[in-house]
N, C-alpha and C. Protein backbone atom coordinates (compact mmCIF):
# COMPACT_ATOMS: atom_id res chain seq x y z
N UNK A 1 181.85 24.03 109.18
CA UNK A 1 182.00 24.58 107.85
C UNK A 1 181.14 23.81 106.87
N UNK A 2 180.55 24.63 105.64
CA UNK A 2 179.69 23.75 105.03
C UNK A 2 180.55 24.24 103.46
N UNK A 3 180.37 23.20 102.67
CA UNK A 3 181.25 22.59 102.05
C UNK A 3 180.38 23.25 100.48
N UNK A 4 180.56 23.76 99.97
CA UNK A 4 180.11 24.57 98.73
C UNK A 4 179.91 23.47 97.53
N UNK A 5 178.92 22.78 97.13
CA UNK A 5 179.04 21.95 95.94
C UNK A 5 178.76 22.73 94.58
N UNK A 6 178.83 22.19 93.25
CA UNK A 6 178.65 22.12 91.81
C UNK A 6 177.30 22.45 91.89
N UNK A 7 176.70 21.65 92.63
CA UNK A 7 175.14 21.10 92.04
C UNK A 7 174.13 22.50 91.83
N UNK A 8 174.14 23.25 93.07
CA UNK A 8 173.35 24.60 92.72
C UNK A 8 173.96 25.26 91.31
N UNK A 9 175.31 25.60 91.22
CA UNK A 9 175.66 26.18 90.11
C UNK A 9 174.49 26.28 88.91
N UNK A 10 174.64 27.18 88.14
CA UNK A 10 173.72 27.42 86.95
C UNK A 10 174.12 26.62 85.96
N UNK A 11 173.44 26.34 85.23
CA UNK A 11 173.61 25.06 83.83
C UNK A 11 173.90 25.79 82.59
N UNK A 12 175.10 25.59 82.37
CA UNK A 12 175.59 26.84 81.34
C UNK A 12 175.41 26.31 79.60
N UNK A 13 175.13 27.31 78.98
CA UNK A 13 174.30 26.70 77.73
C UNK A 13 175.66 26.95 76.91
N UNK A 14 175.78 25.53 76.01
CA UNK A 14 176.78 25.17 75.37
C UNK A 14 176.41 24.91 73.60
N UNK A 15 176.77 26.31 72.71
CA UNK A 15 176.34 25.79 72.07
C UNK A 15 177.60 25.37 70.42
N UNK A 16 177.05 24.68 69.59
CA UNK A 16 177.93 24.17 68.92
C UNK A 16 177.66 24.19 67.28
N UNK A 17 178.01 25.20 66.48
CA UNK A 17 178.42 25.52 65.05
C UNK A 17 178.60 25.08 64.43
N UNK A 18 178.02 24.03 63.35
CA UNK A 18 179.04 23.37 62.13
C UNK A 18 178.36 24.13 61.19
N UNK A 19 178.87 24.71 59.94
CA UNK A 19 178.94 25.16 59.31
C UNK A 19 178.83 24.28 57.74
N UNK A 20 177.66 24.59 57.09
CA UNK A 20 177.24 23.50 56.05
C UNK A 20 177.85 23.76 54.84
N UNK A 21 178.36 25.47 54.66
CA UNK A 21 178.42 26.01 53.49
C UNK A 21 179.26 27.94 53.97
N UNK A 22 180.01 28.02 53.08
CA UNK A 22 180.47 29.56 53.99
C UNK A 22 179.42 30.66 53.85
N UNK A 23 178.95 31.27 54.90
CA UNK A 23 178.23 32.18 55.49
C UNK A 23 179.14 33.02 56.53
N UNK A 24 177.56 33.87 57.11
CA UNK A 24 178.69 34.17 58.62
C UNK A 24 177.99 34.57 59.15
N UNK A 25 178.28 34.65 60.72
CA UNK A 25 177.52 35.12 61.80
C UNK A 25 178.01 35.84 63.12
N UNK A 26 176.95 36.63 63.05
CA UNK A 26 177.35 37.60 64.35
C UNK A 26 176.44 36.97 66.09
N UNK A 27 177.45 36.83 66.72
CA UNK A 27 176.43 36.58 68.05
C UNK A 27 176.79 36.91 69.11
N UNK A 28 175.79 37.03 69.97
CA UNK A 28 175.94 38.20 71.26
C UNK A 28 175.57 37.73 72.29
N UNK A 29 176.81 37.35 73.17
CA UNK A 29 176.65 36.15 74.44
C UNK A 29 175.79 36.93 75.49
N UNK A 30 175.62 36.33 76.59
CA UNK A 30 174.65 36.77 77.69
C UNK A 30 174.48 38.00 77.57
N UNK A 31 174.13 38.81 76.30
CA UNK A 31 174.14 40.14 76.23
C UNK A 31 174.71 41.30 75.95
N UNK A 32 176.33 40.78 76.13
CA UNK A 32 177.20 41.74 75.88
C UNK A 32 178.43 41.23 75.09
N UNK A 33 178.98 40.12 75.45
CA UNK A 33 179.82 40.05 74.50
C UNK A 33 179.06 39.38 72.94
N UNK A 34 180.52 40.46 71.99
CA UNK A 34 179.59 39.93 70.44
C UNK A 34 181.10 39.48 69.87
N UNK A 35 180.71 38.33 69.04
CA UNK A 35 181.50 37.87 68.28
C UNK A 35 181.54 37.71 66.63
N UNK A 36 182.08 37.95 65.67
CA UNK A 36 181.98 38.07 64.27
C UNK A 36 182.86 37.03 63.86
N UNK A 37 182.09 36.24 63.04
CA UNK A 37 182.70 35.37 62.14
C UNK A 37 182.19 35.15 60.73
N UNK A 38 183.63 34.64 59.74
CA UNK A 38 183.22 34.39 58.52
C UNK A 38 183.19 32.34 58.70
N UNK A 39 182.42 31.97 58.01
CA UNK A 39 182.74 30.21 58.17
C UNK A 39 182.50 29.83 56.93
N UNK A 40 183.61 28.71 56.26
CA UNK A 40 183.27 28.36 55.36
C UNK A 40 182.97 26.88 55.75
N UNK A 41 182.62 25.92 54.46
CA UNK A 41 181.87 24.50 54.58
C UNK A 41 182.45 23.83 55.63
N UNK A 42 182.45 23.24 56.60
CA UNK A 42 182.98 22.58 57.36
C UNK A 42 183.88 23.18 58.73
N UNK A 43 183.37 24.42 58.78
CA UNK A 43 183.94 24.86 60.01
C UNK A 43 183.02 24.63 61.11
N UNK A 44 183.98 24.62 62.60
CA UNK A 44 183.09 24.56 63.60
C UNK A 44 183.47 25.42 65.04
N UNK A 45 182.32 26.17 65.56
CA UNK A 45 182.55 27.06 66.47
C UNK A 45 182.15 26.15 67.92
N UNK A 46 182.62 26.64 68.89
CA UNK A 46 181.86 26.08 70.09
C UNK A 46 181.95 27.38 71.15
N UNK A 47 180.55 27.63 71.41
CA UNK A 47 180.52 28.96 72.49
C UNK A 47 179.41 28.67 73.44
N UNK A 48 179.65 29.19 74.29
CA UNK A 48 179.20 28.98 75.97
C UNK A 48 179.00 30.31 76.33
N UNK A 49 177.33 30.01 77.07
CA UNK A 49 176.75 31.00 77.43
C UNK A 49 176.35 30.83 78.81
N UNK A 50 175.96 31.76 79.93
CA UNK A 50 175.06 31.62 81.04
C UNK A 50 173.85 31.93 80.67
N UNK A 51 173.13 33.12 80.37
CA UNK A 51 171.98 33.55 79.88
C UNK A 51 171.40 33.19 78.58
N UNK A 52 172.40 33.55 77.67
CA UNK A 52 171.52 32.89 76.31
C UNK A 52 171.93 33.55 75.06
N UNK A 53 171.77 33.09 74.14
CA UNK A 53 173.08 33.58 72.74
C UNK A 53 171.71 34.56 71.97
N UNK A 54 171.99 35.71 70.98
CA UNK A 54 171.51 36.01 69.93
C UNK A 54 172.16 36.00 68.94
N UNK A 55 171.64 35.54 68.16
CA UNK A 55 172.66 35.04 66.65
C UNK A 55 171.59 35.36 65.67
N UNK A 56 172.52 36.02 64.91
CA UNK A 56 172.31 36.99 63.49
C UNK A 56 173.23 35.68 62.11
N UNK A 57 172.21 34.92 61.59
CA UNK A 57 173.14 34.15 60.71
C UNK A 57 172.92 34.96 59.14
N UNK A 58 173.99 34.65 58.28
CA UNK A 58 173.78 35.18 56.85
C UNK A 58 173.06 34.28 56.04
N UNK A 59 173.01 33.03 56.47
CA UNK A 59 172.31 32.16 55.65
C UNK A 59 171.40 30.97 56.09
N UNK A 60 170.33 31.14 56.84
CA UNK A 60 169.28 30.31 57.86
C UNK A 60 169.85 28.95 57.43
N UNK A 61 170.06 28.30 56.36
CA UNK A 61 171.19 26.75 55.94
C UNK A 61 171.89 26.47 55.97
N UNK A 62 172.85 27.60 56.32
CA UNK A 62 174.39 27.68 56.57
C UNK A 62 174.86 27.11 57.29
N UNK A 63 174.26 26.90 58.87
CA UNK A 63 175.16 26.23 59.54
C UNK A 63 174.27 25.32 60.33
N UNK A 64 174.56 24.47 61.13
CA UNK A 64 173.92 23.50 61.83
C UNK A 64 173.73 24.36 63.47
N UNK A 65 172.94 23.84 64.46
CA UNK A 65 173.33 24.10 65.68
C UNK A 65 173.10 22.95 66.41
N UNK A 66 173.78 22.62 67.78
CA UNK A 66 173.46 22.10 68.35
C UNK A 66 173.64 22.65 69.92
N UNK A 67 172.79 22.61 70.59
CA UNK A 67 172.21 23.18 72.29
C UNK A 67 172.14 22.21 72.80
N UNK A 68 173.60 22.44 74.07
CA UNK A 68 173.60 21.29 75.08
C UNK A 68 173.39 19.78 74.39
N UNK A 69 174.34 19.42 73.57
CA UNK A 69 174.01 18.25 72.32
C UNK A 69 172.39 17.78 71.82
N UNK A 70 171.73 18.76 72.07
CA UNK A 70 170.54 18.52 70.79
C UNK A 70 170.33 19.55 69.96
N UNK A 71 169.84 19.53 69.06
CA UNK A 71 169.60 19.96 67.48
C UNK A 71 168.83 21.25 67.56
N UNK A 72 169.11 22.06 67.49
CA UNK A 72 168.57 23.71 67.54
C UNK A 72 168.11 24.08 65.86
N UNK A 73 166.71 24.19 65.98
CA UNK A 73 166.24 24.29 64.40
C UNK A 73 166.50 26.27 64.05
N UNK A 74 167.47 25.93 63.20
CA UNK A 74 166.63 27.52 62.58
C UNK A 74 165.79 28.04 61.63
N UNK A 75 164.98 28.61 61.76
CA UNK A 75 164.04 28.93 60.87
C UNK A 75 164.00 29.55 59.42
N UNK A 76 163.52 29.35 58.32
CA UNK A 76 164.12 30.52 57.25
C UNK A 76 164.32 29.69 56.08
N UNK A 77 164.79 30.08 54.63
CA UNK A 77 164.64 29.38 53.63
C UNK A 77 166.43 29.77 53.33
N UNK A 78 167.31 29.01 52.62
CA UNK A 78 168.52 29.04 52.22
C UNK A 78 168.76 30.48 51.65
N UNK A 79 169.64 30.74 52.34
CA UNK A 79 170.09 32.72 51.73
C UNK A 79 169.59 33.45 52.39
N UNK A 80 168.56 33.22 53.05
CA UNK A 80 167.86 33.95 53.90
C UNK A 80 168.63 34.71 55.30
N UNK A 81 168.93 35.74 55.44
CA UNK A 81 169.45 36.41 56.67
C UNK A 81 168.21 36.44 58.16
N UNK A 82 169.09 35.85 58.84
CA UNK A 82 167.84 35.15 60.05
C UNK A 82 168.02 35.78 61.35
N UNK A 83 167.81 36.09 62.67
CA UNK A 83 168.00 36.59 63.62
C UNK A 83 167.25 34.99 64.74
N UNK A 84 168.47 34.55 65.57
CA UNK A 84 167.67 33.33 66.23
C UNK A 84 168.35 33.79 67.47
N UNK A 85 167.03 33.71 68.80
CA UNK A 85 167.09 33.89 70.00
C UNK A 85 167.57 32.21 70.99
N UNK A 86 168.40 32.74 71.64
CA UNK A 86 168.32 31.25 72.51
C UNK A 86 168.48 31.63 73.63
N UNK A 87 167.94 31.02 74.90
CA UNK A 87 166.83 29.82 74.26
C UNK A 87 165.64 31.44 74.42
């Protein structure tokens, strides 16, 4: 019998929300599931993906990201409604 490990498994993308100021955002996990939120200053989301997130933010300054604990830039000027692909 051969013994099934972790290690092949896929590396699942973890990503993490703080929220600078209330905005909100819509995002759409490996494709199909979508989630809606309102966030105000200091909230924080944490969502996990296999394939890869699309996120619709209301305010490109609004919130922070972080991917697999490093720093996910989004693009855009404050107020700005943004559309960010990951990865």
């Amino acid at each position: 019998e051969t013994a099934v490990t972790d290690e092949k498994a896929p590396e699942k993308l973890l990503l993490k929300v703080a929220a600078q100021k209330g905005t909100w955002m819509k995002v759409i996990i490996d494709g199909q599931d979508t989630e809606e939120d309102k966030l105000s200053a200091g909230d924080h989301l944490e969502l996990e993906a296999m394939t890869g997130f699309n996120i619709l933010v209301g305010d490109a300054k609004g919130v922070k990201l972080l991917l697999n604990e490093k720093p996910y830039r989004i693009p855009g000027k404050s107020g700005q409604v943004v559309t960010v692909q990951i990865p």
